[in-house]
C-alpha atoms as a PDB file:
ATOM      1  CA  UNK A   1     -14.123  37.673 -55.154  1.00  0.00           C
ATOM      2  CA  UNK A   2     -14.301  33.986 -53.923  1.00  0.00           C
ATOM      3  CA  UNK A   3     -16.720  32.915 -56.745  1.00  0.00           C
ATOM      4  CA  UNK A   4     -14.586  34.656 -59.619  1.00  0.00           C
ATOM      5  CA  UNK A   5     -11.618  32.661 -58.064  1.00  0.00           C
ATOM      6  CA  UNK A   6     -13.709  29.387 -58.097  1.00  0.00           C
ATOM      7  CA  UNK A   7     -15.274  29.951 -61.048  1.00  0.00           C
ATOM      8  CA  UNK A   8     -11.393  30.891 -62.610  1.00  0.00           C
ATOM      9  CA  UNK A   9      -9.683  27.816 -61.544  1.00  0.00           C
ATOM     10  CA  UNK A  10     -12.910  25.623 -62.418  1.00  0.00           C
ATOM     11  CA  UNK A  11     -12.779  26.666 -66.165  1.00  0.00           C
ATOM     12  CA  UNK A  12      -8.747  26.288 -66.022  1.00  0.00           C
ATOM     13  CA  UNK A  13      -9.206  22.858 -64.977  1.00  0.00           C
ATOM     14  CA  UNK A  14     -12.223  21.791 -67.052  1.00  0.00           C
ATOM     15  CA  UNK A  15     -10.448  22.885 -70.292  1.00  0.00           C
ATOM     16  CA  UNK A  16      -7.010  21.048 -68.986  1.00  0.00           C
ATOM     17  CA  UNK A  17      -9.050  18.303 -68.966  1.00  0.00           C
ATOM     18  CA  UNK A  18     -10.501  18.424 -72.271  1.00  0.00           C
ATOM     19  CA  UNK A  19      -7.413  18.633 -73.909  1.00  0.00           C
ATOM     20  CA  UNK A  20      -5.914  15.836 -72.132  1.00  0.00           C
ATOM     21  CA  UNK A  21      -8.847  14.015 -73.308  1.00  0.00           C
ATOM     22  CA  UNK A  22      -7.939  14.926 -77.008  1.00  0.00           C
ATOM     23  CA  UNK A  23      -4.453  14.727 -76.456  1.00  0.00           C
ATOM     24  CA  UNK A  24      -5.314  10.677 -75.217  1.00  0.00           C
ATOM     25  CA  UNK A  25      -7.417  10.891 -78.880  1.00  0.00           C
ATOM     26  CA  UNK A  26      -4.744  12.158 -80.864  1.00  0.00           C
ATOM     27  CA  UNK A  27      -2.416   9.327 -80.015  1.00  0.00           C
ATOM     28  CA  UNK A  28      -5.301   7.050 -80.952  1.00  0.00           C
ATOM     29  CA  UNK A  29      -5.834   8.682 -84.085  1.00  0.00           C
ATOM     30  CA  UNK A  30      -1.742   9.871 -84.609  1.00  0.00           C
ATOM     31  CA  UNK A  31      -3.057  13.236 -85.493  1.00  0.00           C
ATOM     32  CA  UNK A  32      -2.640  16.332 -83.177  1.00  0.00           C
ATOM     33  CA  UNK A  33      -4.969  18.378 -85.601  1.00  0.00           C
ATOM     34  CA  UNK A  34      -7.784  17.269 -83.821  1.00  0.00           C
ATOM     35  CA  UNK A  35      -6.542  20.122 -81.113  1.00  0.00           C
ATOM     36  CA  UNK A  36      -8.221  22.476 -83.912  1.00  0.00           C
ATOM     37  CA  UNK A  37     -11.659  21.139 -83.133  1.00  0.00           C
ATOM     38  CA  UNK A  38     -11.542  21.232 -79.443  1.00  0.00           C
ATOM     39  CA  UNK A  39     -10.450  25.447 -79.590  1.00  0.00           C
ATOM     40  CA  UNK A  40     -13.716  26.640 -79.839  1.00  0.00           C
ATOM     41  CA  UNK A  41     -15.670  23.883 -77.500  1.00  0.00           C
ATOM     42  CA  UNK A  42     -13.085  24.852 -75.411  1.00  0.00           C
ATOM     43  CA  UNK A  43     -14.883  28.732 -75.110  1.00  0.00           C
ATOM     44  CA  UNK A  44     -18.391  27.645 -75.518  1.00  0.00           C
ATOM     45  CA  UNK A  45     -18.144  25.185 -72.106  1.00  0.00           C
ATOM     46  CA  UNK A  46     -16.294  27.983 -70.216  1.00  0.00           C
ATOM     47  CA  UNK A  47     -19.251  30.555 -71.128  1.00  0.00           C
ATOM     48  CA  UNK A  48     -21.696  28.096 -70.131  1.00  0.00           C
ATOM     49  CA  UNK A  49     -19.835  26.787 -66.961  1.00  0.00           C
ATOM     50  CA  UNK A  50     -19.916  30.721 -66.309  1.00  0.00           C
ATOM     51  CA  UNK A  51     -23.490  31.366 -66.948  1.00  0.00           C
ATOM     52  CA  UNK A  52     -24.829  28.776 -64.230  1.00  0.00           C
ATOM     53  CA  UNK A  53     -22.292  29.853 -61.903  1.00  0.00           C
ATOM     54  CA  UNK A  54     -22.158  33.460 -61.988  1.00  0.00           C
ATOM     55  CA  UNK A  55     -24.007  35.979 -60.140  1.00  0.00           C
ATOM     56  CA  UNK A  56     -23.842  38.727 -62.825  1.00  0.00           C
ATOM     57  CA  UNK A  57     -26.329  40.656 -64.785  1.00  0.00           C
ATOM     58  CA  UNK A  58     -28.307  38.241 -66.623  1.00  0.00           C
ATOM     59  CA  UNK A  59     -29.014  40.438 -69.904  1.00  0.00           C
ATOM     60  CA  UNK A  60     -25.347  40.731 -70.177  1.00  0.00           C
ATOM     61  CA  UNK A  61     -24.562  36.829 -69.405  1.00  0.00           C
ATOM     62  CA  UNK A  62     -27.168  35.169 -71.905  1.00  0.00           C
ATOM     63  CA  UNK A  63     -25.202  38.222 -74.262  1.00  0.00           C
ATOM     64  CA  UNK A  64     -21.880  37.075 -73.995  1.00  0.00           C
ATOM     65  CA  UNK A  65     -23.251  33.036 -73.460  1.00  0.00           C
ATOM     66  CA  UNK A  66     -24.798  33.626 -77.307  1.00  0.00           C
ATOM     67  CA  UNK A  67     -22.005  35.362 -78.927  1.00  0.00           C
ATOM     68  CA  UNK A  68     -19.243  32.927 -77.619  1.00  0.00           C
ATOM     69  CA  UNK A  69     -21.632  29.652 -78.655  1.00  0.00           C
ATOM     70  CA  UNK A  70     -22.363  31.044 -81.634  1.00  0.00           C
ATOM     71  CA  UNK A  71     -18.716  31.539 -82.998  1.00  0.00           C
ATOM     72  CA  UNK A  72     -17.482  28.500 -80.647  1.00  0.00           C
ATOM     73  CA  UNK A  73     -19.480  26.485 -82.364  1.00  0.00           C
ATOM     74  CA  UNK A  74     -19.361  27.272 -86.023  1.00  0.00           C
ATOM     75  CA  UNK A  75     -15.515  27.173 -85.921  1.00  0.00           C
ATOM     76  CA  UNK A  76     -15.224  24.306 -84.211  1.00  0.00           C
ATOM     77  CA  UNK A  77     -18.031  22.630 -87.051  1.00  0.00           C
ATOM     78  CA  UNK A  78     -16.108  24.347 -89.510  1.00  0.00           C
ATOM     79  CA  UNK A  79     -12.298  23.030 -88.866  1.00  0.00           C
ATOM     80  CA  UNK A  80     -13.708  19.004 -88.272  1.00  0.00           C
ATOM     81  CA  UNK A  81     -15.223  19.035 -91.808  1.00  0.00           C
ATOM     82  CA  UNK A  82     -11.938  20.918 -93.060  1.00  0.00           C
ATOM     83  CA  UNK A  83      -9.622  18.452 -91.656  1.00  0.00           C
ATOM     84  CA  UNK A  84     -11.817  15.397 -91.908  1.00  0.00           C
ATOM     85  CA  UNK A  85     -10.156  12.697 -93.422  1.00  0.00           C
ATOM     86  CA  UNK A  86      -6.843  15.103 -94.814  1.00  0.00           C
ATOM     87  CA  UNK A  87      -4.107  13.675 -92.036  1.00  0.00           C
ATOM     88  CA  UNK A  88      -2.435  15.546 -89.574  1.00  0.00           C
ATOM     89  CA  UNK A  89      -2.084  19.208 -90.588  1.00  0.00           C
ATOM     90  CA  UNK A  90       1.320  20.367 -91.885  1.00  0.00           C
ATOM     91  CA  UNK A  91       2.508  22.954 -89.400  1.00  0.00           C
ATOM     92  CA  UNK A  92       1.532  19.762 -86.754  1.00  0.00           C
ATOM     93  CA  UNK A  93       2.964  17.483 -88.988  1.00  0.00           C
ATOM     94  CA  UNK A  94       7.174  19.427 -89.411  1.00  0.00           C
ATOM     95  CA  UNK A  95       6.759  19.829 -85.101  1.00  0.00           C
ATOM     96  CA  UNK A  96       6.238  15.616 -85.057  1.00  0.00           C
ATOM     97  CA  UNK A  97       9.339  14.982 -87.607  1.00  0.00           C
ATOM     98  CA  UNK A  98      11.396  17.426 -85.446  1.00  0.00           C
ATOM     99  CA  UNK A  99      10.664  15.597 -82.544  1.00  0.00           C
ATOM    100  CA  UNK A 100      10.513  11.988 -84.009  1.00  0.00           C
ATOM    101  CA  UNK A 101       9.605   9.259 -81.009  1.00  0.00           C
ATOM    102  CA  UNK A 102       8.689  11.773 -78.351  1.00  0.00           C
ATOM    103  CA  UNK A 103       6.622  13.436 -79.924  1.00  0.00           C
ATOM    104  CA  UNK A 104       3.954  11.844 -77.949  1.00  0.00           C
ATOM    105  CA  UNK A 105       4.753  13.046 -74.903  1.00  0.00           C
ATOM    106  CA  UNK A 106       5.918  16.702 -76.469  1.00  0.00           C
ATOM    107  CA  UNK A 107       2.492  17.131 -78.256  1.00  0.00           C
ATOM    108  CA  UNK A 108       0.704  16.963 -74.591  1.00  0.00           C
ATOM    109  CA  UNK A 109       2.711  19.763 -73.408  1.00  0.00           C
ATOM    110  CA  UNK A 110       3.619  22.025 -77.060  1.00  0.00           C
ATOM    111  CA  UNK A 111       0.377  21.026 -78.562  1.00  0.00           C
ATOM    112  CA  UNK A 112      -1.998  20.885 -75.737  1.00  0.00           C
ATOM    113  CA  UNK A 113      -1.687  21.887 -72.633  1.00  0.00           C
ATOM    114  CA  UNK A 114      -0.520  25.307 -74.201  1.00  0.00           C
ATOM    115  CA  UNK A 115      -3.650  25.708 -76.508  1.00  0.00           C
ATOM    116  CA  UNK A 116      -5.701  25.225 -72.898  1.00  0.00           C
ATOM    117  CA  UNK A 117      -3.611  27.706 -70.924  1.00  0.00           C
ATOM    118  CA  UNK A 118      -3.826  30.182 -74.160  1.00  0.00           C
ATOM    119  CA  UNK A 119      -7.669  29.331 -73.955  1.00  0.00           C
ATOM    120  CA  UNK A 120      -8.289  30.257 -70.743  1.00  0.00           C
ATOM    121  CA  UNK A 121      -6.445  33.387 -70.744  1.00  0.00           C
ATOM    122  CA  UNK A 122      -8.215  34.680 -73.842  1.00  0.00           C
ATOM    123  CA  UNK A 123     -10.984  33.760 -72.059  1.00  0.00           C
ATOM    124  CA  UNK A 124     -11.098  36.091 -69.103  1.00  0.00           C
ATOM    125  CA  UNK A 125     -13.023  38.818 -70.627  1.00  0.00           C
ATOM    126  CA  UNK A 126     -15.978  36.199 -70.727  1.00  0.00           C
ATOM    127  CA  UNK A 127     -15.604  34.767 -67.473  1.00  0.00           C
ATOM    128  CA  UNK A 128     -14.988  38.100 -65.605  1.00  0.00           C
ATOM    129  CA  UNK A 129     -17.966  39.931 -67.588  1.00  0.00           C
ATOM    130  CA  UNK A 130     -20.261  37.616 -66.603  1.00  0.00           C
ATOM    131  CA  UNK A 131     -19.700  37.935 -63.071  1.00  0.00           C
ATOM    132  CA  UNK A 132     -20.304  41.146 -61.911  1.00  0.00           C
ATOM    133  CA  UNK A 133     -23.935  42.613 -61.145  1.00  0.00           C
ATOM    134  CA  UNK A 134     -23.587  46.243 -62.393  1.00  0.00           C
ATOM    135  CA  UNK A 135     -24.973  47.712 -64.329  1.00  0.00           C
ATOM    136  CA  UNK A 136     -27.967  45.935 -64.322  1.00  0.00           C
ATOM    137  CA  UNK A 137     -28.571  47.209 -67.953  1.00  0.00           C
ATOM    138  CA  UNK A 138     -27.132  46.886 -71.523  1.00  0.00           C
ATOM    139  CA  UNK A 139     -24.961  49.428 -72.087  1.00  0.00           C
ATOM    140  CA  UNK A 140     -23.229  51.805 -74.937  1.00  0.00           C
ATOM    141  CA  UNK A 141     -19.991  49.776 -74.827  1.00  0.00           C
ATOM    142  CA  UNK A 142     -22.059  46.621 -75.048  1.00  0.00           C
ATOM    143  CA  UNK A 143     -24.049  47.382 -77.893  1.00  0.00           C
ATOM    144  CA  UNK A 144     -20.884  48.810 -79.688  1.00  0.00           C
ATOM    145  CA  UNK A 145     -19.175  45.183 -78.222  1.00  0.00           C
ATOM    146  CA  UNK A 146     -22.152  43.228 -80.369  1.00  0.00           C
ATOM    147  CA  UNK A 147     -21.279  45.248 -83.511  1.00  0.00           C
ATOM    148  CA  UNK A 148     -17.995  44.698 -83.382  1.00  0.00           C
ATOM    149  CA  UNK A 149     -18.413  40.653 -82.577  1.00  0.00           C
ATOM    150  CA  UNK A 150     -20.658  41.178 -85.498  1.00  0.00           C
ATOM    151  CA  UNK A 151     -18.410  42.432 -88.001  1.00  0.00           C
ATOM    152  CA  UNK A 152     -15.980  39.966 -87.036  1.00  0.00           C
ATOM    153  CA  UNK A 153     -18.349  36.981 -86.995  1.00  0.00           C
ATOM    154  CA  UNK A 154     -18.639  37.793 -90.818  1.00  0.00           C
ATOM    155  CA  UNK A 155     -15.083  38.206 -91.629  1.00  0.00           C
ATOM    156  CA  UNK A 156     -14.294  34.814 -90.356  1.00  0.00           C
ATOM    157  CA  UNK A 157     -17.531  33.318 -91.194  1.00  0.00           C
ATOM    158  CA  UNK A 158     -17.704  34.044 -95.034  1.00  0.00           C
ATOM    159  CA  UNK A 159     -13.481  34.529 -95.439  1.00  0.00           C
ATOM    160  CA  UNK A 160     -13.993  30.386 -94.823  1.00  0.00           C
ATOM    161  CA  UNK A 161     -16.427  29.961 -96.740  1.00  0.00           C
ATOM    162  CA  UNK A 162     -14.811  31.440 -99.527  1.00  0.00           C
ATOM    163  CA  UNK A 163     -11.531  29.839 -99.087  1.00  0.00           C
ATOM    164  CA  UNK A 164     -13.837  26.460 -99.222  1.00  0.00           C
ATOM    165  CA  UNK A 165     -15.741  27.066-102.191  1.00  0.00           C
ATOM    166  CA  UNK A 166     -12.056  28.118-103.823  1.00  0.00           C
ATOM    167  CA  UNK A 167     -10.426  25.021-102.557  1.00  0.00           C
ATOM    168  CA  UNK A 168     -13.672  22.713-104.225  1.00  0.00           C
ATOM    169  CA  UNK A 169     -12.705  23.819-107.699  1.00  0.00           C
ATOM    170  CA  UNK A 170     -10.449  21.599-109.016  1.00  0.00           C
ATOM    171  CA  UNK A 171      -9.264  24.116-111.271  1.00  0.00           C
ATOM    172  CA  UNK A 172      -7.981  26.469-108.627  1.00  0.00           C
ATOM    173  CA  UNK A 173      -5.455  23.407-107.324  1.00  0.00           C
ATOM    174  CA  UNK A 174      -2.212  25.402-106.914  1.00  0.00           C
ATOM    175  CA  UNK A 175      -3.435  28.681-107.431  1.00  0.00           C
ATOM    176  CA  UNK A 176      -3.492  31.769-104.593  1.00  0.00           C
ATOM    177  CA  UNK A 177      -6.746  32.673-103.289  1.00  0.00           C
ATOM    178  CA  UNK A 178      -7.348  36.341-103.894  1.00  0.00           C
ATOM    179  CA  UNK A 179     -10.680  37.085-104.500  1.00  0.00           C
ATOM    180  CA  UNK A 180     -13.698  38.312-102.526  1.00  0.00           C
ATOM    181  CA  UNK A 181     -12.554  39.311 -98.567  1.00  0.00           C
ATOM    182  CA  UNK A 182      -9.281  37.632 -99.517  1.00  0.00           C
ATOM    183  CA  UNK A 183      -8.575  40.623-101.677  1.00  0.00           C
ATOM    184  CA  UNK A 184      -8.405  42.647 -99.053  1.00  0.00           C
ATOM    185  CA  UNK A 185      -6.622  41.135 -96.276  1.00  0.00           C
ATOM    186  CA  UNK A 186      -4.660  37.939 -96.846  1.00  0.00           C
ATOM    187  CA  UNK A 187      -6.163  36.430 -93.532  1.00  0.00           C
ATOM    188  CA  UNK A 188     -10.212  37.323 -93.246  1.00  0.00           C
ATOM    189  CA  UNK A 189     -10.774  35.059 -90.508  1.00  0.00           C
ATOM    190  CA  UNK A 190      -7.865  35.944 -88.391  1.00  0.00           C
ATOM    191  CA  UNK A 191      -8.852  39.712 -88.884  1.00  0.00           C
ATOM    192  CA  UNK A 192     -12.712  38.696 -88.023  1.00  0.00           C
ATOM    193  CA  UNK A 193     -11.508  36.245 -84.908  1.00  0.00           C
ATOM    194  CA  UNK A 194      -9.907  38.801 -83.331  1.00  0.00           C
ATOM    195  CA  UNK A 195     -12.607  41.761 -83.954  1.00  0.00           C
ATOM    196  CA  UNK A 196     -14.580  39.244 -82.176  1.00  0.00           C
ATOM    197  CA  UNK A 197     -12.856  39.063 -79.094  1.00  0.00           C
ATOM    198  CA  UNK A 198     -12.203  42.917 -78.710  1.00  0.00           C
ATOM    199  CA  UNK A 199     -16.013  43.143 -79.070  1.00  0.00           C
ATOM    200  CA  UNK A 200     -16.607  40.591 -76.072  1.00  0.00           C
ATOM    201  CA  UNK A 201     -13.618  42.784 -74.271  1.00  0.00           C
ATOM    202  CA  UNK A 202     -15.927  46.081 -75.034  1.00  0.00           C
ATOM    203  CA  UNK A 203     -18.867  44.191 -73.286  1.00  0.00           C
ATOM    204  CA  UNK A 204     -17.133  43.118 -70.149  1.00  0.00           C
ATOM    205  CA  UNK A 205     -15.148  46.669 -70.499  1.00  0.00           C
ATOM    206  CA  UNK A 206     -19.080  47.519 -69.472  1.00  0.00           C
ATOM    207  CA  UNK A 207     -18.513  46.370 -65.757  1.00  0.00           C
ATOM    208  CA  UNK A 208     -16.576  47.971 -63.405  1.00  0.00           C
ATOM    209  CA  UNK A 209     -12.898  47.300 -62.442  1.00  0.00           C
ATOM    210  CA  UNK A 210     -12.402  45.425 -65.698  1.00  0.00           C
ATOM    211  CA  UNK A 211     -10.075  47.165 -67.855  1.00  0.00           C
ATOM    212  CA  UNK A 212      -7.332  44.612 -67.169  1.00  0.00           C
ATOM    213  CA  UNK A 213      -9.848  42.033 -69.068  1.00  0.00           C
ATOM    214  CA  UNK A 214      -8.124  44.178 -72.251  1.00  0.00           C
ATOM    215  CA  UNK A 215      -5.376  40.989 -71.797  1.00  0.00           C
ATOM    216  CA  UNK A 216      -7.931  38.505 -73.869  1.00  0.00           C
ATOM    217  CA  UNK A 217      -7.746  40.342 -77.167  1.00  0.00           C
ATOM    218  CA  UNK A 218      -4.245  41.653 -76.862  1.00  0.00           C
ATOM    219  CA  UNK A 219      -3.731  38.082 -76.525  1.00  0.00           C
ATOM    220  CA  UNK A 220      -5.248  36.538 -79.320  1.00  0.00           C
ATOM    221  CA  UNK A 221      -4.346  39.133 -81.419  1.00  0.00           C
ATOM    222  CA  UNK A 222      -0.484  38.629 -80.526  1.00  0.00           C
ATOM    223  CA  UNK A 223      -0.999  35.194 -81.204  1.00  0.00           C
ATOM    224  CA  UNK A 224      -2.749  35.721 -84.825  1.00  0.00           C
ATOM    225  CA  UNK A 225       0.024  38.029 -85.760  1.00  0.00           C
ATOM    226  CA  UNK A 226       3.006  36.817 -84.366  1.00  0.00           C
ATOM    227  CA  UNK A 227       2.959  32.805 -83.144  1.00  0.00           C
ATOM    228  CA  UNK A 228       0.765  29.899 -84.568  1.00  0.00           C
ATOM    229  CA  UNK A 229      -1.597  32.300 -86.679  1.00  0.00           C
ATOM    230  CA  UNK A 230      -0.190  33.805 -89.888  1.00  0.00           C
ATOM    231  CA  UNK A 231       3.833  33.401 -89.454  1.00  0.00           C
ATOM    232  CA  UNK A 232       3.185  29.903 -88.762  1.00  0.00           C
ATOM    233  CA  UNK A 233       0.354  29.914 -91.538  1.00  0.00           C
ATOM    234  CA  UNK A 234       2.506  31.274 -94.205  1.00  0.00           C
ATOM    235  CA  UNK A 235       5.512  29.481 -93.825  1.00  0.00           C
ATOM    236  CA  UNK A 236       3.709  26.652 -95.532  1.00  0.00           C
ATOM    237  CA  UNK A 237       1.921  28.216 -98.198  1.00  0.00           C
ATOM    238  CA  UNK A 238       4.911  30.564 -99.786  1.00  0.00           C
ATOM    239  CA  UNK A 239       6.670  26.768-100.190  1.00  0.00           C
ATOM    240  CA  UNK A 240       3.667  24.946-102.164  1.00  0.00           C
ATOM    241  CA  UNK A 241       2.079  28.107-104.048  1.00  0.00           C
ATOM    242  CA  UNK A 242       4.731  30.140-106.042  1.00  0.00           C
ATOM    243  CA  UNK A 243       2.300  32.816-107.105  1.00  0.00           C
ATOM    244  CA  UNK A 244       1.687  33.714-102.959  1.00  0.00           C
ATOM    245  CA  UNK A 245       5.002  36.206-102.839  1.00  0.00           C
ATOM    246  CA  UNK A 246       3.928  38.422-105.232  1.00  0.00           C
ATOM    247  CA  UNK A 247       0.164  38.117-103.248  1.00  0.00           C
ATOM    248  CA  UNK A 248       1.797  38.955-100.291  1.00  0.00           C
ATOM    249  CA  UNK A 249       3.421  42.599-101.877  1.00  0.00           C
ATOM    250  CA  UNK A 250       0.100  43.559-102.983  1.00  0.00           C
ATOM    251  CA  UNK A 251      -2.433  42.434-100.270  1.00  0.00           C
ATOM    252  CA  UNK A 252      -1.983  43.539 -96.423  1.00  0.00           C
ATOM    253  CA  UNK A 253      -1.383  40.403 -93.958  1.00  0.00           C
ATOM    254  CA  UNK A 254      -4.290  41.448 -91.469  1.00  0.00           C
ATOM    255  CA  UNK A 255      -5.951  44.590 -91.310  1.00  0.00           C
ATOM    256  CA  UNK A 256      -8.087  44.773 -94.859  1.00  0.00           C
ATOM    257  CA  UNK A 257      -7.257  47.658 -97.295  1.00  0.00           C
ATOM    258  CA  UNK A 258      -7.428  47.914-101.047  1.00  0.00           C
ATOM    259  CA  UNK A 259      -5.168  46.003-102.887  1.00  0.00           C
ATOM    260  CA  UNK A 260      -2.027  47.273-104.318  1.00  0.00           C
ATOM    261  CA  UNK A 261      -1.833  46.760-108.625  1.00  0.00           C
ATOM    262  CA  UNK A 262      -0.481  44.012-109.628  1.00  0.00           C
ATOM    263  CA  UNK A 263       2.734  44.415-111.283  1.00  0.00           C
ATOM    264  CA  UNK A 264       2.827  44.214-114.810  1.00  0.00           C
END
């Protein structure tokens, strides 16, 4: 128990730090998106801090170590080429005009500190999986974890890429995105990000005493569905894309599911 507590308010400090860091950054740069990049790094050095610190079962450490790295990563690779040289990001951009000359100060504590909070809670299911001993085996529930991760991985993975290689055509400027995943779910990578973290919850859900680790997707979910994910999301896009209403009658916000007809 004294390990998971150190090992707890290590990675809660370590990723308060790193956002100070990019909050210090972001006043350099007068851009808060760069928050954006640091939400997956944020995961991948809590695995790892985890992994050399923990005592648990190393097949199911160097499991959860790969899957968190390997979406950590990607996303974070992902959003710094998406935002590169594009200015502060919209939703960012209406909290800064609200706020006007202390917004500075206001970003550090609405911006983030809460992202590293939010990070380490949704966390939990890594940190608390990775530290027990038993079983010393992979299980059912974490091969069925894996799957799920793995489903999600390419909902979010190829949903992006497909929003990209829509965005690139100059022709599409204006227009909804609706095709491939995106015809089925209006938000692919929210849908896959959070399949991911119910599958690393299924593989800590493998140890004992850890059904309360269920907090880190019910988390992440709740905050895909009802805070910074698609209400905030969506508040942009129905003012600069007309044809998004009628997108949003036919095409379900987050679980996929056939499309309804268009309306003629």
């Amino acid at each position: 128990m004294e390990n998971l507590i150190f090992i707890f308010s290590l990675n809660l400090t370590a990723v308060i730090f790193m956002m100070i860091m990019g909050w210090v950054l972001s006043l350099i740069l007068k851009n808060v998106t760069v928050v954006d990049s640091l939400w997956g790094l944020g995961f991948v050095m809590i695995a790892l801090t985890t992994f050399f610190l923990a005592d648990g079962f190393l097949g199911r450490k160097l499991l959860t170590t790969f899957l968190v790295t390997c979406w950590g990563v990607r996303l974070s690779i992902y959003l710094t080429w998406r935002n590169w040289g594009k200015g502060e990001d919209p939703r960012y951009g209406s909290w800064r005009e609200k706020s006007g000359k202390n917004f500075w100060i206001v970003s550090l504590f609405k911006v983030f500190l809460l992202q590293a909070l939010f990070l380490w809670a949704i966390s939990i299911s890594i940190q608390y999986g990775m530290t027990s001993g038993t079983p010393e085996m992979i299980t059912w529930l974490d091969v069925c974890g894996c799957i799920l991760w793995g489903v999600g991985f390419v909902f979010e993975a190829v949903g992006d890429w497909q929003l990209a290689a829509f965005k690139s055509n100059p022709d599409n400027k204006g227009k909804v995105m609706d095709r491939g995943l995106w015809a089925y779910t209006r938000h692919p990578n929210y849908f896959g990000e959070s399949l991911m973290w119910w599958g690393i919850f299924l593989i800590a859900f493998s140890t004992p005493n850890s059904w309360w680790t269920v907090l880190s997707p019910l988390i992440i979910t709740g905050v895909l569905l009802k805070m910074t994910g698609i209400p905030l999301t969506e508040k942009t896009i129905v003012v600069h894309r007309p044809g998004y209403k009628e997108y949003i009658q036919r095409t379900n916000a987050f679980f996929p599911w056939f499309p309804k007809s268009k309306k003629q």
